[in-house]
C-alpha atoms as a PDB file:
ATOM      1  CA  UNK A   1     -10.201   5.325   0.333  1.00  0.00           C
ATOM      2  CA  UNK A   2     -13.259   7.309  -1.101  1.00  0.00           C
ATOM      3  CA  UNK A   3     -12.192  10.518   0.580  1.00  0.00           C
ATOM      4  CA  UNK A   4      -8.797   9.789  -0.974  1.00  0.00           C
ATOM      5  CA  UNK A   5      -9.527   9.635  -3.973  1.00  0.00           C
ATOM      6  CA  UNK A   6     -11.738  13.202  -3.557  1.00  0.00           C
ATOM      7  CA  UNK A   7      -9.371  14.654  -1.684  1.00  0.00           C
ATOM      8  CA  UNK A   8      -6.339  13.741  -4.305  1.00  0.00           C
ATOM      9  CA  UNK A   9      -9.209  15.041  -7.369  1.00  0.00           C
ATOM     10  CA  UNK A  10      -9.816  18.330  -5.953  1.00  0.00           C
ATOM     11  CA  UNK A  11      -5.632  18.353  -5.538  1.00  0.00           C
ATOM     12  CA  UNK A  12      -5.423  18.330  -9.324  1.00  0.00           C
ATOM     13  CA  UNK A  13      -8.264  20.463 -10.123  1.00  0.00           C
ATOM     14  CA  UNK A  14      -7.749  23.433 -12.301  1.00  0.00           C
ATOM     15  CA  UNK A  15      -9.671  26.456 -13.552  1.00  0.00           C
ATOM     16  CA  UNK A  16      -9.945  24.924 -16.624  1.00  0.00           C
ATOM     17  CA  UNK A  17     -11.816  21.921 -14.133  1.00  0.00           C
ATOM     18  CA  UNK A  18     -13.989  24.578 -12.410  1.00  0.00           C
ATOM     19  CA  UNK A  19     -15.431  26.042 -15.678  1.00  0.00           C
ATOM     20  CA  UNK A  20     -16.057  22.646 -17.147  1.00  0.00           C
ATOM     21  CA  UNK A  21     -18.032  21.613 -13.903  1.00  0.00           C
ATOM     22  CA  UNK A  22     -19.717  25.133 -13.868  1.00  0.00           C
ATOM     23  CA  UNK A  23     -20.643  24.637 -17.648  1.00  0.00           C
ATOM     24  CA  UNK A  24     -22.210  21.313 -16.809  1.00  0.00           C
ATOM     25  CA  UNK A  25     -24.119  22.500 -14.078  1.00  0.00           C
ATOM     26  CA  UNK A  26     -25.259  25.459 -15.913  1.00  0.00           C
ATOM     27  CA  UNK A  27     -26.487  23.478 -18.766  1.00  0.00           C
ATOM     28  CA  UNK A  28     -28.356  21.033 -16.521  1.00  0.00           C
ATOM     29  CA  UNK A  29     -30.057  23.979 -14.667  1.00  0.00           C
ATOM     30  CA  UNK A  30     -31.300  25.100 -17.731  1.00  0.00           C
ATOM     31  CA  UNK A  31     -32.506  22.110 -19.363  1.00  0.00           C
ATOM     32  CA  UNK A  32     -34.560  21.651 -15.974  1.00  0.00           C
ATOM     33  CA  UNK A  33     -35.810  25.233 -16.154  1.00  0.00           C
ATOM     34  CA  UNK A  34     -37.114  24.706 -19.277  1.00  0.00           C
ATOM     35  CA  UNK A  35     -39.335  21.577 -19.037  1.00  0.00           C
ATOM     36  CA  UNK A  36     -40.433  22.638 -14.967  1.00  0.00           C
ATOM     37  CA  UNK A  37     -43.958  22.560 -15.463  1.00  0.00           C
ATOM     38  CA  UNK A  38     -44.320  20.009 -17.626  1.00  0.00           C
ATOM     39  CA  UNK A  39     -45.228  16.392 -17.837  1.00  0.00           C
ATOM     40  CA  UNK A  40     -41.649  15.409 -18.385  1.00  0.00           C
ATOM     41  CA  UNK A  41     -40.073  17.304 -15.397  1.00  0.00           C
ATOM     42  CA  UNK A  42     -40.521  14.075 -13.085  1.00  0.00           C
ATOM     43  CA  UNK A  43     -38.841  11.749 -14.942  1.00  0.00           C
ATOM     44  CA  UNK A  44     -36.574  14.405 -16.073  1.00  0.00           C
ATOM     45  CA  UNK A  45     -35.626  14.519 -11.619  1.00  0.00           C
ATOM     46  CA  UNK A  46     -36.014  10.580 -12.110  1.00  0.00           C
ATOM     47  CA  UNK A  47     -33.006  10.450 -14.611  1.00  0.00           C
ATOM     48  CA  UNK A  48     -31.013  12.815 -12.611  1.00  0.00           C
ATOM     49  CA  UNK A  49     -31.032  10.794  -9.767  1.00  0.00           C
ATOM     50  CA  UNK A  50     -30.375   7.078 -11.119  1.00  0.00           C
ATOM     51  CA  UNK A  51     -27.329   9.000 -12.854  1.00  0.00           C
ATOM     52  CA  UNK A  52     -25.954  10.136  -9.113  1.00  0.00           C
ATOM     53  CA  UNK A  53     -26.916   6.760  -8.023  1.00  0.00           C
ATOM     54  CA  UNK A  54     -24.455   5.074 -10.827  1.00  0.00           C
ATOM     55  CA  UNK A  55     -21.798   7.885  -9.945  1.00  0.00           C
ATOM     56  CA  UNK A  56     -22.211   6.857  -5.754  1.00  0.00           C
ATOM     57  CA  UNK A  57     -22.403   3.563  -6.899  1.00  0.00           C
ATOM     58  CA  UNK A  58     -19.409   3.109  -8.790  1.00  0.00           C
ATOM     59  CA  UNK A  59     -17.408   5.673  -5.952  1.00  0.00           C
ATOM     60  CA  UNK A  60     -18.191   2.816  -3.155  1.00  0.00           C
ATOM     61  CA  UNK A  61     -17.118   0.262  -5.753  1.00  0.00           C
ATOM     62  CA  UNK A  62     -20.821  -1.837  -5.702  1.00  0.00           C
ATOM     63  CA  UNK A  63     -19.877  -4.268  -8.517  1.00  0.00           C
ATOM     64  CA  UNK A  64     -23.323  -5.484  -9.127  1.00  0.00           C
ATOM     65  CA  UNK A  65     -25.547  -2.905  -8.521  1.00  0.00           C
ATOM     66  CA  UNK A  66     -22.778  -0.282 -10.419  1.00  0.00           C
ATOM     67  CA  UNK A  67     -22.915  -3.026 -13.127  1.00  0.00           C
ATOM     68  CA  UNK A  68     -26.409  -2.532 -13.696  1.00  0.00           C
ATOM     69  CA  UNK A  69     -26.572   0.893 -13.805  1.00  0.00           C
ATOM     70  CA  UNK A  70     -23.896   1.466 -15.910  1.00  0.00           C
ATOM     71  CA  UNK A  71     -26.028  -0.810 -18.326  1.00  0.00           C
ATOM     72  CA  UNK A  72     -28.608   1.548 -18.146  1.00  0.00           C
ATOM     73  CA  UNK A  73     -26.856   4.471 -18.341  1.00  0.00           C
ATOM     74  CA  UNK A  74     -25.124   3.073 -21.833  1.00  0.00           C
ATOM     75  CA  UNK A  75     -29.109   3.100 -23.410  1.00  0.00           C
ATOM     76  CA  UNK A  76     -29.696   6.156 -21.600  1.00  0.00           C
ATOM     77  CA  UNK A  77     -29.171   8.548 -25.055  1.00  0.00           C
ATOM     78  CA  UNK A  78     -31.475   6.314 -26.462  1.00  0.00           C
ATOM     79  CA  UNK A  79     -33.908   7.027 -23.874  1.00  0.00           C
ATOM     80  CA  UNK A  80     -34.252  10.743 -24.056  1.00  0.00           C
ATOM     81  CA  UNK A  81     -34.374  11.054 -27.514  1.00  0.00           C
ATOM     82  CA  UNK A  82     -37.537   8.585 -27.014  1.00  0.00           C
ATOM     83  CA  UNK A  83     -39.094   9.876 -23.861  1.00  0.00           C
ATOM     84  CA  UNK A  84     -38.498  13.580 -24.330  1.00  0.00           C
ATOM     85  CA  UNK A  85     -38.332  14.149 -28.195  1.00  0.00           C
ATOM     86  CA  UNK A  86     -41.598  16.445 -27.845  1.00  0.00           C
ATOM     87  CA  UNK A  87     -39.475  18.236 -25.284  1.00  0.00           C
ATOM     88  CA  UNK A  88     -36.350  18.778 -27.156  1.00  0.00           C
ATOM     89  CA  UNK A  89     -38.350  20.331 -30.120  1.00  0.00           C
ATOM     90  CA  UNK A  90     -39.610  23.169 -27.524  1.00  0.00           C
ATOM     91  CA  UNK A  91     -36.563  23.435 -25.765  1.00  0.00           C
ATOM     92  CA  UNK A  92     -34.548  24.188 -29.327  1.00  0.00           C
ATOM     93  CA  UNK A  93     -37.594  26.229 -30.847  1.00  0.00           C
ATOM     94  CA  UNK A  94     -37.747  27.999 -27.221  1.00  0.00           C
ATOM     95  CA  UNK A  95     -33.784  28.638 -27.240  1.00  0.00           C
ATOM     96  CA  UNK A  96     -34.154  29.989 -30.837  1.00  0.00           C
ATOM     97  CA  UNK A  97     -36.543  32.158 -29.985  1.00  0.00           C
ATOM     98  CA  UNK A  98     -34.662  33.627 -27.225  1.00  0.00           C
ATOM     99  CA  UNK A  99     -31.812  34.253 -29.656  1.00  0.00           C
ATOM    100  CA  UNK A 100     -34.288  35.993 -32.110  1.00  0.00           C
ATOM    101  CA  UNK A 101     -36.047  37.756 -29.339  1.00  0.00           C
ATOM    102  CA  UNK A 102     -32.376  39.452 -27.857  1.00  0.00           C
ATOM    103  CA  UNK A 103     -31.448  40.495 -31.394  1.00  0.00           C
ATOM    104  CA  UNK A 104     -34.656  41.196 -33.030  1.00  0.00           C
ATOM    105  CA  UNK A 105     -36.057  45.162 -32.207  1.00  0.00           C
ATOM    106  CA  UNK A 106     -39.246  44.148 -30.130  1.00  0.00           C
ATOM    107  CA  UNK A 107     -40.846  47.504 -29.097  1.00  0.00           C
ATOM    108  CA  UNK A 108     -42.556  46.709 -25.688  1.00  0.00           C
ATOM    109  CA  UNK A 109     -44.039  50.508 -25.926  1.00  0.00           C
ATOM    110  CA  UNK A 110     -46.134  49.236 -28.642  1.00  0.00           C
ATOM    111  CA  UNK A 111     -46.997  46.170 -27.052  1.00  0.00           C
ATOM    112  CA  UNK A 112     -47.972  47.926 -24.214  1.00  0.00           C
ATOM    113  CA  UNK A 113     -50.078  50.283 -26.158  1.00  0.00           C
ATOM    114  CA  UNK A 114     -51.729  47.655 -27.936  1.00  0.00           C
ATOM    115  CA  UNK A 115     -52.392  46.185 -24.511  1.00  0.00           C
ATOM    116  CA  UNK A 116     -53.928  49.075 -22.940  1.00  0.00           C
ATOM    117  CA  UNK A 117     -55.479  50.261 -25.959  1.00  0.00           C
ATOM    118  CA  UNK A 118     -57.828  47.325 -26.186  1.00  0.00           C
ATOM    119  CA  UNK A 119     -58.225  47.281 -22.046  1.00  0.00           C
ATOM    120  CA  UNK A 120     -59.610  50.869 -22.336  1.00  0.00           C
ATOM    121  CA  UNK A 121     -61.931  49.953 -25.659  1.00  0.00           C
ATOM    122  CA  UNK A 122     -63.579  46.870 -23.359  1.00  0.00           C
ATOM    123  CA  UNK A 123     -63.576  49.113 -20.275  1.00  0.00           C
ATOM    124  CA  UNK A 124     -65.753  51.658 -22.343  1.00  0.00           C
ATOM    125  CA  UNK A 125     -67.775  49.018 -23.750  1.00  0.00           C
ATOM    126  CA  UNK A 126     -68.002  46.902 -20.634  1.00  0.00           C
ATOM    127  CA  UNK A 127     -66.183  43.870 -22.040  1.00  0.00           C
ATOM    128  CA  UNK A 128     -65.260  41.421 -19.093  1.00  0.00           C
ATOM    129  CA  UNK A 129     -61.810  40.728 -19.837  1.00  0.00           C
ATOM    130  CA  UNK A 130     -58.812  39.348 -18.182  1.00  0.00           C
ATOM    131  CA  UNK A 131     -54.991  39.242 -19.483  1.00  0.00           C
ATOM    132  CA  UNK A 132     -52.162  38.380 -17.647  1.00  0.00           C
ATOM    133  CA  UNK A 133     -48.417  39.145 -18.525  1.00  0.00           C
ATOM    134  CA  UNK A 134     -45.689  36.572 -17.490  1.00  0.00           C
ATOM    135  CA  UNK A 135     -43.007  37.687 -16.397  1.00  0.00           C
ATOM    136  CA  UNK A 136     -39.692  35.971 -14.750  1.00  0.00           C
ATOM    137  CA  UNK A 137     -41.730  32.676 -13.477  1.00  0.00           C
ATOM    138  CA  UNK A 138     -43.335  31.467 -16.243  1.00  0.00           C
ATOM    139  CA  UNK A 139     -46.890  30.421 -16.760  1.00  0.00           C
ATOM    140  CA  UNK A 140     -46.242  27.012 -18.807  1.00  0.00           C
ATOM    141  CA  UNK A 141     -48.241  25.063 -16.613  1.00  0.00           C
ATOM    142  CA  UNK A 142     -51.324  27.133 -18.096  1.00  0.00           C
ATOM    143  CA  UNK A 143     -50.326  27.443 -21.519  1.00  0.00           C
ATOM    144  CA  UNK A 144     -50.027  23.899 -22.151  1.00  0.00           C
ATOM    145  CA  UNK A 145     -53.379  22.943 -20.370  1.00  0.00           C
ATOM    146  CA  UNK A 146     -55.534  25.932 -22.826  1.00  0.00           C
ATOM    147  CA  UNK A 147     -55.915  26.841 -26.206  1.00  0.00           C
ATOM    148  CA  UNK A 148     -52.911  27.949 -27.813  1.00  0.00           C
ATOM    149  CA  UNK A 149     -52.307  30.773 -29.696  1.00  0.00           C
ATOM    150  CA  UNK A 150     -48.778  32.057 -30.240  1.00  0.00           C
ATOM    151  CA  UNK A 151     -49.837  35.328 -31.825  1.00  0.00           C
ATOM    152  CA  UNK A 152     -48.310  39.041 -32.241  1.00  0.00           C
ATOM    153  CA  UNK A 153     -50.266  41.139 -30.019  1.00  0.00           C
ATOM    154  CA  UNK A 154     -52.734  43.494 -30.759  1.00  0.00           C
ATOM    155  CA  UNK A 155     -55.710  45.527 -29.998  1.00  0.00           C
ATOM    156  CA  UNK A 156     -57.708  43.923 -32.773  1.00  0.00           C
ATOM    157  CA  UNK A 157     -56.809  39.974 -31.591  1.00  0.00           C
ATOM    158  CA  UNK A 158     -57.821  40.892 -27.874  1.00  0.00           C
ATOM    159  CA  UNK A 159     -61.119  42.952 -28.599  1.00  0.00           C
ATOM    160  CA  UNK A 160     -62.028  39.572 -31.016  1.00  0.00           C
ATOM    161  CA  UNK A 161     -61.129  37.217 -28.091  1.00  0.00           C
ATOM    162  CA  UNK A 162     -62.610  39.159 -25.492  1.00  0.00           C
ATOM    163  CA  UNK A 163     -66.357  39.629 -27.742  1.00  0.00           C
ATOM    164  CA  UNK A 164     -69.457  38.306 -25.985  1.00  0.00           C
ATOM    165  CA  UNK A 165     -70.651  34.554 -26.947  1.00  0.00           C
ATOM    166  CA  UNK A 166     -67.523  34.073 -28.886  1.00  0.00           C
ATOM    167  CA  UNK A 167     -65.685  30.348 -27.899  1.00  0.00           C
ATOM    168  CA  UNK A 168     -62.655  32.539 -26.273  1.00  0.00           C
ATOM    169  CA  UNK A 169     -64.646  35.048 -24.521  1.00  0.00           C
ATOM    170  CA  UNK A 170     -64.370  33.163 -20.943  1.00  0.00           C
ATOM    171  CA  UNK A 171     -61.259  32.495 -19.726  1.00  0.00           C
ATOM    172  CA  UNK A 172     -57.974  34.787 -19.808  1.00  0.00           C
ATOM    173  CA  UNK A 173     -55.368  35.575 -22.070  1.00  0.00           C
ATOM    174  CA  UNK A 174     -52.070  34.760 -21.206  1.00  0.00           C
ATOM    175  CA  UNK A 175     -48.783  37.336 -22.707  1.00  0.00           C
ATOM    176  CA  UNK A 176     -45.344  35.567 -23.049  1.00  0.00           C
ATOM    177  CA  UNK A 177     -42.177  36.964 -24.390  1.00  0.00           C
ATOM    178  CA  UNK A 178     -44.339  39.838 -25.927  1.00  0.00           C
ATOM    179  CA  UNK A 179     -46.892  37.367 -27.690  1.00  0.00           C
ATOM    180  CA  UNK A 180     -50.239  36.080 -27.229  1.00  0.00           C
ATOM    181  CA  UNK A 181     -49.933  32.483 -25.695  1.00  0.00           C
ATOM    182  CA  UNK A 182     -53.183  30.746 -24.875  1.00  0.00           C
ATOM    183  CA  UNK A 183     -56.528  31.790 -24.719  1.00  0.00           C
ATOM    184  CA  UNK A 184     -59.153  30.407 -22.497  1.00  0.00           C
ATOM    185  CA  UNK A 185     -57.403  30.089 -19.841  1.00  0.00           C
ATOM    186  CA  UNK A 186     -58.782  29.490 -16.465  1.00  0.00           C
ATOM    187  CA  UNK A 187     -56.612  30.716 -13.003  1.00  0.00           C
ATOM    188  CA  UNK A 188     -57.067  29.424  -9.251  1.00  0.00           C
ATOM    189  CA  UNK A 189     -58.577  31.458  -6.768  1.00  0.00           C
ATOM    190  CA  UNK A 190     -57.365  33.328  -4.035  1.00  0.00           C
ATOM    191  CA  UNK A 191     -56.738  30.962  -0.621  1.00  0.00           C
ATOM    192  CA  UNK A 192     -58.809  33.834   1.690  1.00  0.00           C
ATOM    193  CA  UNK A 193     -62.205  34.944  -0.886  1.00  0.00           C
ATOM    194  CA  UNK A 194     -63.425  36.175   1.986  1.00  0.00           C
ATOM    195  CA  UNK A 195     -60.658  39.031   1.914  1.00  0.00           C
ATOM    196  CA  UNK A 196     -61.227  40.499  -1.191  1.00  0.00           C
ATOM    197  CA  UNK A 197     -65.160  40.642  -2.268  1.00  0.00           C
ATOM    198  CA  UNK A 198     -64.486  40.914  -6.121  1.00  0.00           C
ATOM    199  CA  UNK A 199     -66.216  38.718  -9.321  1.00  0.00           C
ATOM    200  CA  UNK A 200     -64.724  35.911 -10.774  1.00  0.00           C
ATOM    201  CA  UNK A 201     -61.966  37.149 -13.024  1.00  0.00           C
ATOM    202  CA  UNK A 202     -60.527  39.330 -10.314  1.00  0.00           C
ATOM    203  CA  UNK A 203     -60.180  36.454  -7.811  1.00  0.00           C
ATOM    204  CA  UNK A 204     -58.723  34.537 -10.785  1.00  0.00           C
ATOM    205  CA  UNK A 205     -56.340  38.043 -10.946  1.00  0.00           C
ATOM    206  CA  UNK A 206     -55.801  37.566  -7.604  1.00  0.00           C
ATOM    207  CA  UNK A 207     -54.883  34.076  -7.532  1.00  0.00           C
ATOM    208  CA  UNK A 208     -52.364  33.563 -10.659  1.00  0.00           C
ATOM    209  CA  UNK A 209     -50.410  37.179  -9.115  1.00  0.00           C
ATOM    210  CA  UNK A 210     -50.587  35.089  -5.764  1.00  0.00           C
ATOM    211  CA  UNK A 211     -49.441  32.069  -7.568  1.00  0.00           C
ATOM    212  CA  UNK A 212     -46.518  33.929  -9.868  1.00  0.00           C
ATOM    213  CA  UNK A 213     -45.053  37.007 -10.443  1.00  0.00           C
ATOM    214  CA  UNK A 214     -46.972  38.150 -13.353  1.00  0.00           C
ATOM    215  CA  UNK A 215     -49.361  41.287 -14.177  1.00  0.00           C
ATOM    216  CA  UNK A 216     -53.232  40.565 -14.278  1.00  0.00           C
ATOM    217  CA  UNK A 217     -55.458  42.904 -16.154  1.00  0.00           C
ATOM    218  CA  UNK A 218     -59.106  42.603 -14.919  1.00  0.00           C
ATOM    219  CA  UNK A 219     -62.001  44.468 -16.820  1.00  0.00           C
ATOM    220  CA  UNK A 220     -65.426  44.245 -14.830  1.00  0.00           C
ATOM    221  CA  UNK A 221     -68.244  43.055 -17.310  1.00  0.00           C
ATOM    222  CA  UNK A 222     -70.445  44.871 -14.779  1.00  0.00           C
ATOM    223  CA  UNK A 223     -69.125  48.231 -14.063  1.00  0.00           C
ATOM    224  CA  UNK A 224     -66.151  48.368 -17.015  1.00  0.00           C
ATOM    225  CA  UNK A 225     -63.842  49.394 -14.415  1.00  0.00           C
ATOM    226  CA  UNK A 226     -59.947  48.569 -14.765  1.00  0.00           C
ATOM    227  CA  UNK A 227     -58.220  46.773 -12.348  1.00  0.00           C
ATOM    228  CA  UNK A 228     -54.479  45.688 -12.014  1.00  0.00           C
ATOM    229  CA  UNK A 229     -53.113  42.998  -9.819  1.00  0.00           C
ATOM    230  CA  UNK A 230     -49.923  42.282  -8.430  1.00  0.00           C
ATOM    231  CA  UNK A 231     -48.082  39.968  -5.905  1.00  0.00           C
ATOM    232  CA  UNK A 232     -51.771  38.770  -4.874  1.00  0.00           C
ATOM    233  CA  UNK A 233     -52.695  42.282  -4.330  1.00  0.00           C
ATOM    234  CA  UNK A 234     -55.916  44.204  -6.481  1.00  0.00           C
ATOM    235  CA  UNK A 235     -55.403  47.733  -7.172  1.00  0.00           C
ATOM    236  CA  UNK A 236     -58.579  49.144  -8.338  1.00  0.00           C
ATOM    237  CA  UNK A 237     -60.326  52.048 -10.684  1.00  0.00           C
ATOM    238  CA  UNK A 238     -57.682  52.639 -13.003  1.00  0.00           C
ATOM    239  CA  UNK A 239     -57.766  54.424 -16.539  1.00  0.00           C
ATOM    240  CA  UNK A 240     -55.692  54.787 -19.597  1.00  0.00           C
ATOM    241  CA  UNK A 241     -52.916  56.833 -18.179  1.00  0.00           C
ATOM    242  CA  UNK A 242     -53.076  55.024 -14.874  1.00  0.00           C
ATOM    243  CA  UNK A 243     -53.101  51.502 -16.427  1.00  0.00           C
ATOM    244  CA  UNK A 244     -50.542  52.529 -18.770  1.00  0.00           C
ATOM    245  CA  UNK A 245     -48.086  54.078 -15.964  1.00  0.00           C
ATOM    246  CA  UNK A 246     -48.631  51.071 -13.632  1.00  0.00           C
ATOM    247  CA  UNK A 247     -47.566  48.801 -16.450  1.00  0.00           C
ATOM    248  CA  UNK A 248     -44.300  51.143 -17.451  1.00  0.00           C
ATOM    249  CA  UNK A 249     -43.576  50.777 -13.415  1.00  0.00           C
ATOM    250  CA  UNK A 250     -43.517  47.078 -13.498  1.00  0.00           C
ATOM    251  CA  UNK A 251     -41.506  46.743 -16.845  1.00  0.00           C
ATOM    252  CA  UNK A 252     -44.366  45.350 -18.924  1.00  0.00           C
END
């Protein structure tokens, strides 16, 4: 009787159906998206599946256990607004600045200049420093643990951050959707150290381009050399022009 009842649903279904199911999906993908990485993804995943468990439940015609769940599911409005108000304020304040971001003029040249601008000033003044640009997976996870900043980038802000024996100094810098994030940040290392015989903020370079998909900038406190890493991988003894191509090559 179940496959019946599928089989006769899917006999009626229209494109007008298909869209409305797509749209649904679509909607729930992205609501997901935007909280993975934080504390309310699990019970976000919890949610989901009581509400397929009330859908199976009511398909196989469980009277008592459907009854309960639908009970639950008539509160369940109730419940997100409670459990996940923090949430919703990021997810609107995040989708509206998406919206600004498409139609605003961001010029990622000049973010990029500011960018290497202040990598070369701390590479001449041996300035340990370490910034990393998110890219398509995004580095929540971090933000959200560190100090943050939500800043416009600049040469000035990262040369202040990056100043010996201030409170930001350790740590790295994270960039997302062209602004400064969090400061302070701390990345894990590399699985294999033994690999790659580099100081701490290049295993840390190492590990979160390992980890994600994003850019590291490393500058050695030591030597003031520039080094870029990507997809777990350390390219080495860059300059201006070097830096500045690699980051063009990688759309940063």
């Amino acid at each position: 009787m179940i496959i019946d009842s599928i089989v006769n649903a899917f006999a009626n279904f229209t494109l007008k159906d298909i869209g409305d199911i797509f749209l649904v999906f679509l909607l729930l993908y992205y609501l997901l998206l935007l909280i993975k990485g934080t504390k309310s993804y699990q019970m976000a995943v919890g949610l989901l599946l009581i509400g397929m468990a009330a859908l199976l439940a009511n398909l196989l015609k469980m009277t008592a256990f459907s009854y309960i769940l639908n009970n639950f599911m008539t509160y369940l409005i109730f419940a997100v607004i409670v459990l996940f108000q923090e949430e919703l304020r990021k997810i609107l304040a995040e989708i509206g600045a998406k919206i600004r971001t498409k139609y605003s003029l961001t010029d990622s040249s000049k973010i990029r200049e500011e960018i290497v601008n202040a990598v070369t000033v701390m590479s001449l003044s041996k300035i340990g420093a370490l910034i990393a640009i998110e890219r398509d997976i995004k580095l929540k996870s971090y933000i959200e643990k560190h100090i943050k900043l939500d800043a416009i980038v600049s040469k000035d802000l990262l040369l202040s951050i990056f100043t010996p024996n201030t409170p930001l100094h350790d740590g790295a810098v994270i960039i997302s959707n062209d602004r400064i994030a969090a400061a302070n940040c701390f990345f894990p290392y590399p699985p294999l150290l033994e690999i790659t015989p580099a100081g701490g903020r290049h295993l840390a370079a190492i590990g979160i381009t390992h980890e994600s998909d994003c850019i590291a900038i490393a500058v050695s406190e030591e030597t003031g050399k520039i080094s870029l890493a990507v997809n777990g991988e350390l390219i080495r003894g860059l300059d201006r022009e070097g830096l500045k191509t690699r980051l063009k090559h990688f759309k940063v």
